[in-house]
C-alpha atoms as a PDB file:
ATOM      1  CA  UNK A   1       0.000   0.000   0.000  1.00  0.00           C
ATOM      2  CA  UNK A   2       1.521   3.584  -0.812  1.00  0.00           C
ATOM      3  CA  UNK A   3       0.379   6.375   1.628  1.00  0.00           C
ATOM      4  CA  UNK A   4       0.610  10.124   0.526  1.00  0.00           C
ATOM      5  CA  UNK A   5       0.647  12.616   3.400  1.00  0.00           C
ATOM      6  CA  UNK A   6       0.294  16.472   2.284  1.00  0.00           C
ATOM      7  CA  UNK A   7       1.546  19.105   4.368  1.00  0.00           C
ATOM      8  CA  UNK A   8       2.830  22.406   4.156  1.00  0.00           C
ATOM      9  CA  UNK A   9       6.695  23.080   3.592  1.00  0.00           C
ATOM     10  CA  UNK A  10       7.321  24.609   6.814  1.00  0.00           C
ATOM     11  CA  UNK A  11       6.678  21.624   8.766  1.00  0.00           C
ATOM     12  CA  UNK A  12       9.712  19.943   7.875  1.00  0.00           C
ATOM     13  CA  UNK A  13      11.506  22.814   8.672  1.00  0.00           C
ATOM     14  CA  UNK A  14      13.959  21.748  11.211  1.00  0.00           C
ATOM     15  CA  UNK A  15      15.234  18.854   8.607  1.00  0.00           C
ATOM     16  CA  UNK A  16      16.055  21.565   6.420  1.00  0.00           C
ATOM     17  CA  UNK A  17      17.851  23.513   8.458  1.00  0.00           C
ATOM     18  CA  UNK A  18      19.940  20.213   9.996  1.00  0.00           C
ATOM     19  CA  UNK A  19      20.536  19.870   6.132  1.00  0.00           C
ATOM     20  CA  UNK A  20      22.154  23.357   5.738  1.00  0.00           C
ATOM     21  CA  UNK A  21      19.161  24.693   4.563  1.00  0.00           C
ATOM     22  CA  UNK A  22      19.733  22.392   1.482  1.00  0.00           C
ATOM     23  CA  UNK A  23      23.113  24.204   0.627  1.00  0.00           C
ATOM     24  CA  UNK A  24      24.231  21.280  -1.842  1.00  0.00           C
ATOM     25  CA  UNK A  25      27.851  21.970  -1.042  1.00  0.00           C
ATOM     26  CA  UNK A  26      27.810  22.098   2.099  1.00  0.00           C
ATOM     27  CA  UNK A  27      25.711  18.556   2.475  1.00  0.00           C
ATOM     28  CA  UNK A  28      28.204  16.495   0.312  1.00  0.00           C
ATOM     29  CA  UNK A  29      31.254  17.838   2.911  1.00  0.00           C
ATOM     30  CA  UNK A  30      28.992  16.933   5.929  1.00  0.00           C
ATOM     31  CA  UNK A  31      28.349  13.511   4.319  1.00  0.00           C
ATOM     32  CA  UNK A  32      29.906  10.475   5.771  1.00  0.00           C
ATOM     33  CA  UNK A  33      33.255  10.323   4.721  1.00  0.00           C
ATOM     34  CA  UNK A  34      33.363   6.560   4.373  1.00  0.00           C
ATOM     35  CA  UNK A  35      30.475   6.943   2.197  1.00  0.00           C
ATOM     36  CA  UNK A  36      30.944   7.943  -1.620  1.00  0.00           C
ATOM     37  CA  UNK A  37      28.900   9.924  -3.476  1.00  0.00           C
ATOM     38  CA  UNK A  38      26.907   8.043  -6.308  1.00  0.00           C
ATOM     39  CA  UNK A  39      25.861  10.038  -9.468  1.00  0.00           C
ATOM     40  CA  UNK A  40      23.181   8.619 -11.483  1.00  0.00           C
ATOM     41  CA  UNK A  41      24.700   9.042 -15.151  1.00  0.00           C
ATOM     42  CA  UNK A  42      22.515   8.623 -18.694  1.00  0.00           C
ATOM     43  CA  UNK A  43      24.308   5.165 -20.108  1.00  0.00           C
ATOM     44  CA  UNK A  44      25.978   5.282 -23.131  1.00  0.00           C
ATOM     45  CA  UNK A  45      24.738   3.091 -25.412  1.00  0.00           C
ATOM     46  CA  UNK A  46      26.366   1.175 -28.167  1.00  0.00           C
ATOM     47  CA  UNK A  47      27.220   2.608 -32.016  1.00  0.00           C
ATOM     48  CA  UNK A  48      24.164   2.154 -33.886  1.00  0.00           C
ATOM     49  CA  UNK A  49      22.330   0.653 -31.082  1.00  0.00           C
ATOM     50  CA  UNK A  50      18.812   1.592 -31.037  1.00  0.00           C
ATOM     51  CA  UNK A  51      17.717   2.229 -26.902  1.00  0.00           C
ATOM     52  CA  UNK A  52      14.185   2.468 -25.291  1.00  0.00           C
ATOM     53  CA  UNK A  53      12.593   5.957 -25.281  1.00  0.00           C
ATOM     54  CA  UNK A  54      14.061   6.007 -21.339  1.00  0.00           C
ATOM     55  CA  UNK A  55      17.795   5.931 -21.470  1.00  0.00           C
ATOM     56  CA  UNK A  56      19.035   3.736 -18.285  1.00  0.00           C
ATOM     57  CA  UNK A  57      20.949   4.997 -15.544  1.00  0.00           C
ATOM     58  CA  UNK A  58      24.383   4.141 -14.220  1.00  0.00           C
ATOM     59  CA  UNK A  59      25.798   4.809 -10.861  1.00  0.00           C
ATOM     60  CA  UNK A  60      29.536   6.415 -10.403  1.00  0.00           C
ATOM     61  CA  UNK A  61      30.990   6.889  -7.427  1.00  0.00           C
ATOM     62  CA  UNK A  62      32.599   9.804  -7.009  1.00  0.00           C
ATOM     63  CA  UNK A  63      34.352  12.742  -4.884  1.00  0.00           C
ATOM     64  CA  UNK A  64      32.097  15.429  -3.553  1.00  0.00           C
ATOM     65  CA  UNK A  65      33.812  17.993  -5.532  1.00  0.00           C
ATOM     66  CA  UNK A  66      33.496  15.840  -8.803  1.00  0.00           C
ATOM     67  CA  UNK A  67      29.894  15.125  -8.021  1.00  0.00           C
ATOM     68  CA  UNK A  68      28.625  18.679  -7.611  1.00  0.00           C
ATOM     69  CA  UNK A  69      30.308  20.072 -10.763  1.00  0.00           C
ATOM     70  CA  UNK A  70      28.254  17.077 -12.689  1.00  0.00           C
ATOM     71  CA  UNK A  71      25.170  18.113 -10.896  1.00  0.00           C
ATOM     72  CA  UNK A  72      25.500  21.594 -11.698  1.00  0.00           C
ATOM     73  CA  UNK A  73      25.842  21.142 -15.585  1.00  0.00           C
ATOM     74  CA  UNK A  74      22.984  18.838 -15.024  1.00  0.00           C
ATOM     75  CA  UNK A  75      24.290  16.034 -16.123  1.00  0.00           C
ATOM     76  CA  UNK A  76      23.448  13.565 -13.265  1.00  0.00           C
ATOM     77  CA  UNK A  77      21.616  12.662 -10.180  1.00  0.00           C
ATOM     78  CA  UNK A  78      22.897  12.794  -6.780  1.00  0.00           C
ATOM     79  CA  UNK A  79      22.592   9.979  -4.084  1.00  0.00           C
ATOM     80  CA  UNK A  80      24.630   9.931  -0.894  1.00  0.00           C
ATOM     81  CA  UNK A  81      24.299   9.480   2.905  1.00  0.00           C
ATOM     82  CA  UNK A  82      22.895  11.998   5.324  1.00  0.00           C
ATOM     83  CA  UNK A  83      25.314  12.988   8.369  1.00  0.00           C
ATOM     84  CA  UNK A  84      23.530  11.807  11.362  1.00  0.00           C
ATOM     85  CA  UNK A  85      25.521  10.916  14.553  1.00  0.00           C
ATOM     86  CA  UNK A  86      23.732   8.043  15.905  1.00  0.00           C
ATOM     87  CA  UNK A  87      23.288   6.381  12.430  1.00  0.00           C
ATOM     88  CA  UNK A  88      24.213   2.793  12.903  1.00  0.00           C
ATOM     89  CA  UNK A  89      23.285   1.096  10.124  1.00  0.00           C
ATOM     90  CA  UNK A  90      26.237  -0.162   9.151  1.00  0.00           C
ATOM     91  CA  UNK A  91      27.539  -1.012  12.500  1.00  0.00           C
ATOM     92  CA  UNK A  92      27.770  -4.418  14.254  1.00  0.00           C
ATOM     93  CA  UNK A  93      24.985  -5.541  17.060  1.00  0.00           C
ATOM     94  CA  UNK A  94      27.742  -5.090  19.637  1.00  0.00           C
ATOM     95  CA  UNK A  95      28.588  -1.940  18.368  1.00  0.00           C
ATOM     96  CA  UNK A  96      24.719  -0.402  17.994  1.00  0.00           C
ATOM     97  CA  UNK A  97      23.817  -2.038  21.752  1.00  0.00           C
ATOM     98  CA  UNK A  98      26.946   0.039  23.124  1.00  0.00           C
ATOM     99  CA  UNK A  99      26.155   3.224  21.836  1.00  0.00           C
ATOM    100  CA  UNK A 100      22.582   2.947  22.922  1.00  0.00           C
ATOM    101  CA  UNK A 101      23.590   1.985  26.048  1.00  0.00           C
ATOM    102  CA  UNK A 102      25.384   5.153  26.223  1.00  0.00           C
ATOM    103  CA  UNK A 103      23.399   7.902  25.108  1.00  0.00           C
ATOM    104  CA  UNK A 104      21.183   6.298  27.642  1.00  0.00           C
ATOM    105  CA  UNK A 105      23.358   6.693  30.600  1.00  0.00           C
ATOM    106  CA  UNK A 106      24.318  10.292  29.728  1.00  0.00           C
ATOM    107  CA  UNK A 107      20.840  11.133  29.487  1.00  0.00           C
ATOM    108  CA  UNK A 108      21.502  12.656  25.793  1.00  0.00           C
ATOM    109  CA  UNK A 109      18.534  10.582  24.215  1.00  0.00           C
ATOM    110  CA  UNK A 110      16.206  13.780  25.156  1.00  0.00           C
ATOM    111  CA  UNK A 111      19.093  16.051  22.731  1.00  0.00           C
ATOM    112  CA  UNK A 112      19.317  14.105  20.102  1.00  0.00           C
ATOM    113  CA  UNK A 113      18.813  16.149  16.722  1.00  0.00           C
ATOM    114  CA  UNK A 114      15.663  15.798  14.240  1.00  0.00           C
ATOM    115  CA  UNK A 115      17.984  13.973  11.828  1.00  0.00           C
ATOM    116  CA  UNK A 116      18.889  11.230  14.484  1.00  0.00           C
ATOM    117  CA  UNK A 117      15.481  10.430  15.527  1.00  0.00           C
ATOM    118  CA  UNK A 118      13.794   9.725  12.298  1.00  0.00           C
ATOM    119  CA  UNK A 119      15.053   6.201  12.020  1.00  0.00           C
ATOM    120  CA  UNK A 120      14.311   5.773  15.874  1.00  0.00           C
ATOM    121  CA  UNK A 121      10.826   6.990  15.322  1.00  0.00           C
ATOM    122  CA  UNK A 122       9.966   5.283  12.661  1.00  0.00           C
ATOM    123  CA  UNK A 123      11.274   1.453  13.900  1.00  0.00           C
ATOM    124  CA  UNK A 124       9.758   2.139  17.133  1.00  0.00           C
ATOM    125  CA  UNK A 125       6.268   2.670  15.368  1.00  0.00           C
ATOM    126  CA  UNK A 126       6.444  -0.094  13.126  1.00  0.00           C
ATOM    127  CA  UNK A 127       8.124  -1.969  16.080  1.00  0.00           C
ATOM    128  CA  UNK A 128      11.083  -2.826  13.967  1.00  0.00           C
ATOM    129  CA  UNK A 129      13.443  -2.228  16.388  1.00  0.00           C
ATOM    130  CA  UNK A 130      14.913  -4.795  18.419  1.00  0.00           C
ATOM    131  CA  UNK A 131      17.089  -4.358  22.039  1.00  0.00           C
ATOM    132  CA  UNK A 132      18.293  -0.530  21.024  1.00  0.00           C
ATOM    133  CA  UNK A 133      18.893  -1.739  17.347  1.00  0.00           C
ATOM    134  CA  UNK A 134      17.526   0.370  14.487  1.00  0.00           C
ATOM    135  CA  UNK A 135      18.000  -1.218  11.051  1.00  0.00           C
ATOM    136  CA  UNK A 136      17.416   1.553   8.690  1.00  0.00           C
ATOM    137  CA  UNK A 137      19.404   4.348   7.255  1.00  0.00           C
ATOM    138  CA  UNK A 138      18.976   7.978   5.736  1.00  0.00           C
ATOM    139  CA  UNK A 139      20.043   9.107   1.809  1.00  0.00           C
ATOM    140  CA  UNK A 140      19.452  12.374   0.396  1.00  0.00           C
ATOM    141  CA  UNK A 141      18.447  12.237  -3.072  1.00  0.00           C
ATOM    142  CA  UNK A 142      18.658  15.588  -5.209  1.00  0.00           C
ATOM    143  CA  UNK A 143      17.547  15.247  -9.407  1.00  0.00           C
ATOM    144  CA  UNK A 144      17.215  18.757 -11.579  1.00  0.00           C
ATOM    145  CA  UNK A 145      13.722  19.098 -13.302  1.00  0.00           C
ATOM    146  CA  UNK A 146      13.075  16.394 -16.087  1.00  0.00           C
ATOM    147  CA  UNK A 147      15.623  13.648 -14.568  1.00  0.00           C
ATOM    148  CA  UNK A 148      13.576  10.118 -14.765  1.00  0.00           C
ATOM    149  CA  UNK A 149      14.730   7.023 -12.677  1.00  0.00           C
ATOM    150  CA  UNK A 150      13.390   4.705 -14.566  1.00  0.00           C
ATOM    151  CA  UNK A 151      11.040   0.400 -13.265  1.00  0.00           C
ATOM    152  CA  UNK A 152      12.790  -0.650 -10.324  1.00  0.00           C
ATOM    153  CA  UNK A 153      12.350  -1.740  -6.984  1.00  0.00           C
ATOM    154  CA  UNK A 154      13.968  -1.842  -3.772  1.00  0.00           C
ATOM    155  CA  UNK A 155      14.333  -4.188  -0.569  1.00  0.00           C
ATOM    156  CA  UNK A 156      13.399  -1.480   2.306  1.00  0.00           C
ATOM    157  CA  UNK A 157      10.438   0.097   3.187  1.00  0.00           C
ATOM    158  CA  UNK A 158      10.768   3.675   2.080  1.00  0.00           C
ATOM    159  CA  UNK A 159       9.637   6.940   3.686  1.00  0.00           C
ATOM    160  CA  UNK A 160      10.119   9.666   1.336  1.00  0.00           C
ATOM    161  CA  UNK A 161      10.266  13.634   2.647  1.00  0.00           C
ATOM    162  CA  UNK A 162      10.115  15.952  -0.154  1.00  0.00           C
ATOM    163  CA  UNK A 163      11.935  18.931   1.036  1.00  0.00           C
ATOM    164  CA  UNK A 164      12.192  21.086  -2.352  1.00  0.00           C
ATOM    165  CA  UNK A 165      10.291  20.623  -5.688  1.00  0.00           C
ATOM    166  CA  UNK A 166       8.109  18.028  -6.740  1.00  0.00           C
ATOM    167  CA  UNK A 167       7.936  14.585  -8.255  1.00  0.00           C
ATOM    168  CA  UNK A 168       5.900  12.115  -9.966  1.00  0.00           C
ATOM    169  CA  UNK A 169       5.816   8.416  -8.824  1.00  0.00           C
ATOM    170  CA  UNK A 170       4.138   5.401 -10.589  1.00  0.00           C
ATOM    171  CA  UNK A 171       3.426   2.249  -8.938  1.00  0.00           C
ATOM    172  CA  UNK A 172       2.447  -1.671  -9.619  1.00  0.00           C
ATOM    173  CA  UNK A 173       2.665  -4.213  -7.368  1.00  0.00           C
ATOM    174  CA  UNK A 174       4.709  -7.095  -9.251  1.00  0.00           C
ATOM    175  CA  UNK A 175       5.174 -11.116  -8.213  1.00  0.00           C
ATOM    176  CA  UNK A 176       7.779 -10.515  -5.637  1.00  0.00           C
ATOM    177  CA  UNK A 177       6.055  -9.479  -2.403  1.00  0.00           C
ATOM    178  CA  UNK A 178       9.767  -9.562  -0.491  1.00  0.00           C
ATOM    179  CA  UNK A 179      12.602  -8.454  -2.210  1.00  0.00           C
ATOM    180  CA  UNK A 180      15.768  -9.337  -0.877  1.00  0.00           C
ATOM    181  CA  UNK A 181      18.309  -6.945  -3.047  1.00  0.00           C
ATOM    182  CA  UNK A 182      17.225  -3.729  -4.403  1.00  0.00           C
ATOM    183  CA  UNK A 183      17.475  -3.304  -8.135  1.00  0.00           C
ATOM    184  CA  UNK A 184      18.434   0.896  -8.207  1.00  0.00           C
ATOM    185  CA  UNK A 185      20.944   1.746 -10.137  1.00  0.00           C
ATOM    186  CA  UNK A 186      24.149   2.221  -7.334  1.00  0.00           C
ATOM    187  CA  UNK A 187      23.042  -1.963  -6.496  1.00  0.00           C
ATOM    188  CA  UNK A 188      22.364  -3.127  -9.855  1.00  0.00           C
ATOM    189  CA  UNK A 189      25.048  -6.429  -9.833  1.00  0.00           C
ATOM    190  CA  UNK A 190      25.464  -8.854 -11.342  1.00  0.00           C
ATOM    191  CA  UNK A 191      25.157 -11.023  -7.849  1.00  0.00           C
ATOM    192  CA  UNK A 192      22.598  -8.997  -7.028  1.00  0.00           C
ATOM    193  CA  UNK A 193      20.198  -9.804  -9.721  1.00  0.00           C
ATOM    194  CA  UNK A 194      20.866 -13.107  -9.725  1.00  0.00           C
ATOM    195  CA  UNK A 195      19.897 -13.385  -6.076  1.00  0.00           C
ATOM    196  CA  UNK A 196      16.461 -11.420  -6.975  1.00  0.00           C
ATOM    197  CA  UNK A 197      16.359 -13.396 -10.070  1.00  0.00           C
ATOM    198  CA  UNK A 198      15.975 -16.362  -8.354  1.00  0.00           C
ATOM    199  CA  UNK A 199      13.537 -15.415  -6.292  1.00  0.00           C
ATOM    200  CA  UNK A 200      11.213 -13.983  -9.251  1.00  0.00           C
ATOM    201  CA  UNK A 201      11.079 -17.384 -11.069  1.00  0.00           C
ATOM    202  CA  UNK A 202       9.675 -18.876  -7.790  1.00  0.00           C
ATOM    203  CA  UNK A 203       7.506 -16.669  -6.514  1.00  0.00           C
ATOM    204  CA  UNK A 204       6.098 -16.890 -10.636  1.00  0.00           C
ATOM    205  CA  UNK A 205       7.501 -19.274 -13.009  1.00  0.00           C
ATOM    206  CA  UNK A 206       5.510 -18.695 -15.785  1.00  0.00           C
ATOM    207  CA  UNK A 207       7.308 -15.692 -15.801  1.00  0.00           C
ATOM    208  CA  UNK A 208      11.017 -16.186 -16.907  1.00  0.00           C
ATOM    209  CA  UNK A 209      11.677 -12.386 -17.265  1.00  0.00           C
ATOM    210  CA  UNK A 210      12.718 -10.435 -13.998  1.00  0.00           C
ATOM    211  CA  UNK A 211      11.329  -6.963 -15.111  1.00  0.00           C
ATOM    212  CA  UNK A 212       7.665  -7.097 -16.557  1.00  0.00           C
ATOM    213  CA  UNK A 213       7.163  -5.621 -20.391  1.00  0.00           C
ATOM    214  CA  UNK A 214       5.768  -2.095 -20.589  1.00  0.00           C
ATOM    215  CA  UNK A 215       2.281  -3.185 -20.657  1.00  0.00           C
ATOM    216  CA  UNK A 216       2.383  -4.317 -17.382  1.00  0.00           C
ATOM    217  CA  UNK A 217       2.544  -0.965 -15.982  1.00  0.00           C
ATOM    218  CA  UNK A 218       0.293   0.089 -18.247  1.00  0.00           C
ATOM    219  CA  UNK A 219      -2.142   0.903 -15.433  1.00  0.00           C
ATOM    220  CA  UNK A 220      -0.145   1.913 -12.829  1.00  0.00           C
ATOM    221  CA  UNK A 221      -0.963   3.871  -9.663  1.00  0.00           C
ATOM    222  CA  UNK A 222       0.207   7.667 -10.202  1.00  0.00           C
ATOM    223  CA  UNK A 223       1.243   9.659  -7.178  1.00  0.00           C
ATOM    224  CA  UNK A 224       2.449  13.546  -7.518  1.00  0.00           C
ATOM    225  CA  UNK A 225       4.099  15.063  -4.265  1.00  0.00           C
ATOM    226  CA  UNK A 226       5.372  18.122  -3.502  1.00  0.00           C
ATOM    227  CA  UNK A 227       7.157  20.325  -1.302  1.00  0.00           C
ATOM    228  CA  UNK A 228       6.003  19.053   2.505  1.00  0.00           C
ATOM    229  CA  UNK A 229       4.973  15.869   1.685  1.00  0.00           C
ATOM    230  CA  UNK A 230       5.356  13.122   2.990  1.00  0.00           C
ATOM    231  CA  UNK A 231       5.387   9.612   0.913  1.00  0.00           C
ATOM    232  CA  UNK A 232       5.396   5.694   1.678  1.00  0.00           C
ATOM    233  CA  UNK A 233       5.797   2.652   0.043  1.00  0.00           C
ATOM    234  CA  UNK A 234       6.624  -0.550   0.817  1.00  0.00           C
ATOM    235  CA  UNK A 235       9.703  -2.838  -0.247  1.00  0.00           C
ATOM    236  CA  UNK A 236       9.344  -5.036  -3.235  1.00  0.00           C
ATOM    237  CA  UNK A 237       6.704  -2.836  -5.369  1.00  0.00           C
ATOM    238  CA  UNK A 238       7.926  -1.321  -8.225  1.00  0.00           C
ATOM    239  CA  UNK A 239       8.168   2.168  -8.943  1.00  0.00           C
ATOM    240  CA  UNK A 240       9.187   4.974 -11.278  1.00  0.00           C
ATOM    241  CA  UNK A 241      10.383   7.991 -10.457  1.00  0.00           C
ATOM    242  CA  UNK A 242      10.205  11.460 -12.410  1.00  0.00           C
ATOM    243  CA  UNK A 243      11.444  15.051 -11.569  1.00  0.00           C
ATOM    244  CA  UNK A 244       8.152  17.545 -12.301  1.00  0.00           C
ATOM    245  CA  UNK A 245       7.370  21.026 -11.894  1.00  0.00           C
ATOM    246  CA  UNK A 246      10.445  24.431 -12.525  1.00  0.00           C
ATOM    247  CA  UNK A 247      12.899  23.499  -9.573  1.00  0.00           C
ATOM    248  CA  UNK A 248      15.311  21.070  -8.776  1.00  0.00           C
ATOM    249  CA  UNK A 249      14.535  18.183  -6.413  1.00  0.00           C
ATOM    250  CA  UNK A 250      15.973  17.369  -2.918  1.00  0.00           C
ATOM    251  CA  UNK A 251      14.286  14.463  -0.988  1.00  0.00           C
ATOM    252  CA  UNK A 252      15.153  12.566   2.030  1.00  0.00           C
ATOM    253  CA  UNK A 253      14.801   8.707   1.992  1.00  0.00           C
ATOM    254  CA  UNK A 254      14.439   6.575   5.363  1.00  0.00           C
ATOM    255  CA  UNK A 255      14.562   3.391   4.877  1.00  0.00           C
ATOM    256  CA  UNK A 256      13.854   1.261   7.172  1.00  0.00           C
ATOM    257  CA  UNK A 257      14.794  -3.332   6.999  1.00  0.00           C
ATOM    258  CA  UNK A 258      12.189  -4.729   8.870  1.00  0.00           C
ATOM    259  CA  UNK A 259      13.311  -8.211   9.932  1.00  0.00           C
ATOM    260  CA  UNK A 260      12.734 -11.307   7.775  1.00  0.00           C
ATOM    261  CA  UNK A 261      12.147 -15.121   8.887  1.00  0.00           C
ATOM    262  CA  UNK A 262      15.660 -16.163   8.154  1.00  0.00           C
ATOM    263  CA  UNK A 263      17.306 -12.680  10.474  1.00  0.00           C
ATOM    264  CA  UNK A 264      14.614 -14.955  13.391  1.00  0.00           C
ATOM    265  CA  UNK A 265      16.624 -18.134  12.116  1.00  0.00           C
ATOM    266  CA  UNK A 266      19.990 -16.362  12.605  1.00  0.00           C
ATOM    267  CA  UNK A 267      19.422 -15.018  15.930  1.00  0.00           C
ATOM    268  CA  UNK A 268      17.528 -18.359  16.860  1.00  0.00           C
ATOM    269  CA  UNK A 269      20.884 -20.417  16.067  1.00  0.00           C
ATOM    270  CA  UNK A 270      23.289 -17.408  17.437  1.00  0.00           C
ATOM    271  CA  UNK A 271      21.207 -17.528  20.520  1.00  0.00           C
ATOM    272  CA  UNK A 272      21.914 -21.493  20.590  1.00  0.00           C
ATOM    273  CA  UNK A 273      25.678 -21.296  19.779  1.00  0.00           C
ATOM    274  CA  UNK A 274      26.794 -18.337  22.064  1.00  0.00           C
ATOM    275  CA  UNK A 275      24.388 -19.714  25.059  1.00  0.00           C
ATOM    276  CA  UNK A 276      24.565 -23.496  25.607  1.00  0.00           C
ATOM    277  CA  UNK A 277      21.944 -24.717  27.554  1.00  0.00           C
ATOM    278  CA  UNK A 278      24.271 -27.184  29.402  1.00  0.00           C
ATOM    279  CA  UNK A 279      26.484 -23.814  30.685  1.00  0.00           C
END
């Protein structure tokens, strides 16, 4: 199910200001430094080679500096990491369970910033979160008017906060219910689509091909947002993804991995191994 929520711009006014109100420069310094910068390039295609009327994209990773000059010429799409403090997505359970501990004995939970309580907030709601652990993470997203991200889908659910211009979005619900790699551009591998490959021709076999023809989507849901708005969807449904109205477009994504049966299987056996019952 995909949920629009409207609002007025002002309302997400204190992510915009944690963002440098939106200063594009300053964001890529203050993003993670482990982190690259991936801009979504137009692929080349082949001498002679006739493409679809939607060229695809490719992912580059890139320097900050590098990536802002590209973005400025308009000739790509910007996708990196959002500096939050207490972002520990990519950390291990020991790690995460420390620094929750912490912030909880130095009573700094109550001053944590807007940034650092979206994924929180959001876990805690869905009750995704588990012992202090939040499995999701925050990317800023910024296309000039007319860019088009093209049929994909993704493994997280998404929470979308439009912060400056406006979008289109078109959805359709395909075989696969549960993804388990996303298909944008920046994960598009070879292991990865075999992995989501695999679990296509199960979940339908009469259906060799991974991405349905154009027909398919034919008749598929059409959501505009704008400037304050607020947008869900969940993992697995495929969507497409086009910059509309006179101004360039910054959006936040939180995404949020809600646990699957084989993360209960994991912790089931690590459970087993780590704590013998015979201790």
């Amino acid at each position: 199910m995909v949920k629009r929520v409207e609002g007025p711009p002002k309302r997400l006014g204190p992510i915009i200001e944690q963002l440098s109100q939106l200063n594009l420069e300053d964001m890529l310094q203050e993003t993670p430094s482990e982190q690259a910068v991936h801009a979504w390039l137009k692929s080349l295609l082949a001498k002679g080679q006739e493409g679809p009327t939607e060229t695809a994209l490719q992912s580059v990773p890139l320097e900050p500096a590098a990536a802002l000059a590209l973005q400025r010429c308009g000739q790509a799409a910007l996708y990196f990491r959002v500096d939050a403090s207490e972002d520990t997505s990519n950390d291990t359970v020991e790690r995460r369970c420390m620094k929750r501990f912490k912030n909880v004995l130095e009573a700094r939970v109550t001053d944590l910033c807007t940034m650092d309580l979206l994924v929180p907030g959001i876990c805690t709601g869905l009750r995704a979160a588990f012992a202090g652990i939040y499995p999701g993470e925050i990317e800023t997203f910024v296309a000039q008017r007319g860019h088009v991200t093209g049929w994909h889908t993704d493994f997280q659910h998404n929470f979308t906060f439009q912060l400056r211009g406006s979008k289109r979005w078109r959805f359709k619900q395909g075989p696969v219910k549960n993804n388990v790699r996303a298909l944008t551009p920046h994960f598009l591998t070879k292991a990865n689509f075999e992995q989501q490959m695999k679990l296509h021709v199960t979940c339908d076999p009469s259906q060799p091909d991974f991405k349905p023809p154009e027909s398919f989507f034919a008749d598929a849901e059409v959501v505009d947002v704008t400037a304050g708005d607020l947008l869900y969807h969940p993992a697995g449904i495929w969507h497409h993804v086009e910059v509309t109205g006179d101004t360039e477009s910054i959006s936040i994504n939180v995404s949020i991995s809600c646990a699957s049966w084989a993360d209960l299987v994991a912790w089931q056996e690590d459970e087993h191994l780590l704590w013998p019952k015979n201790i």
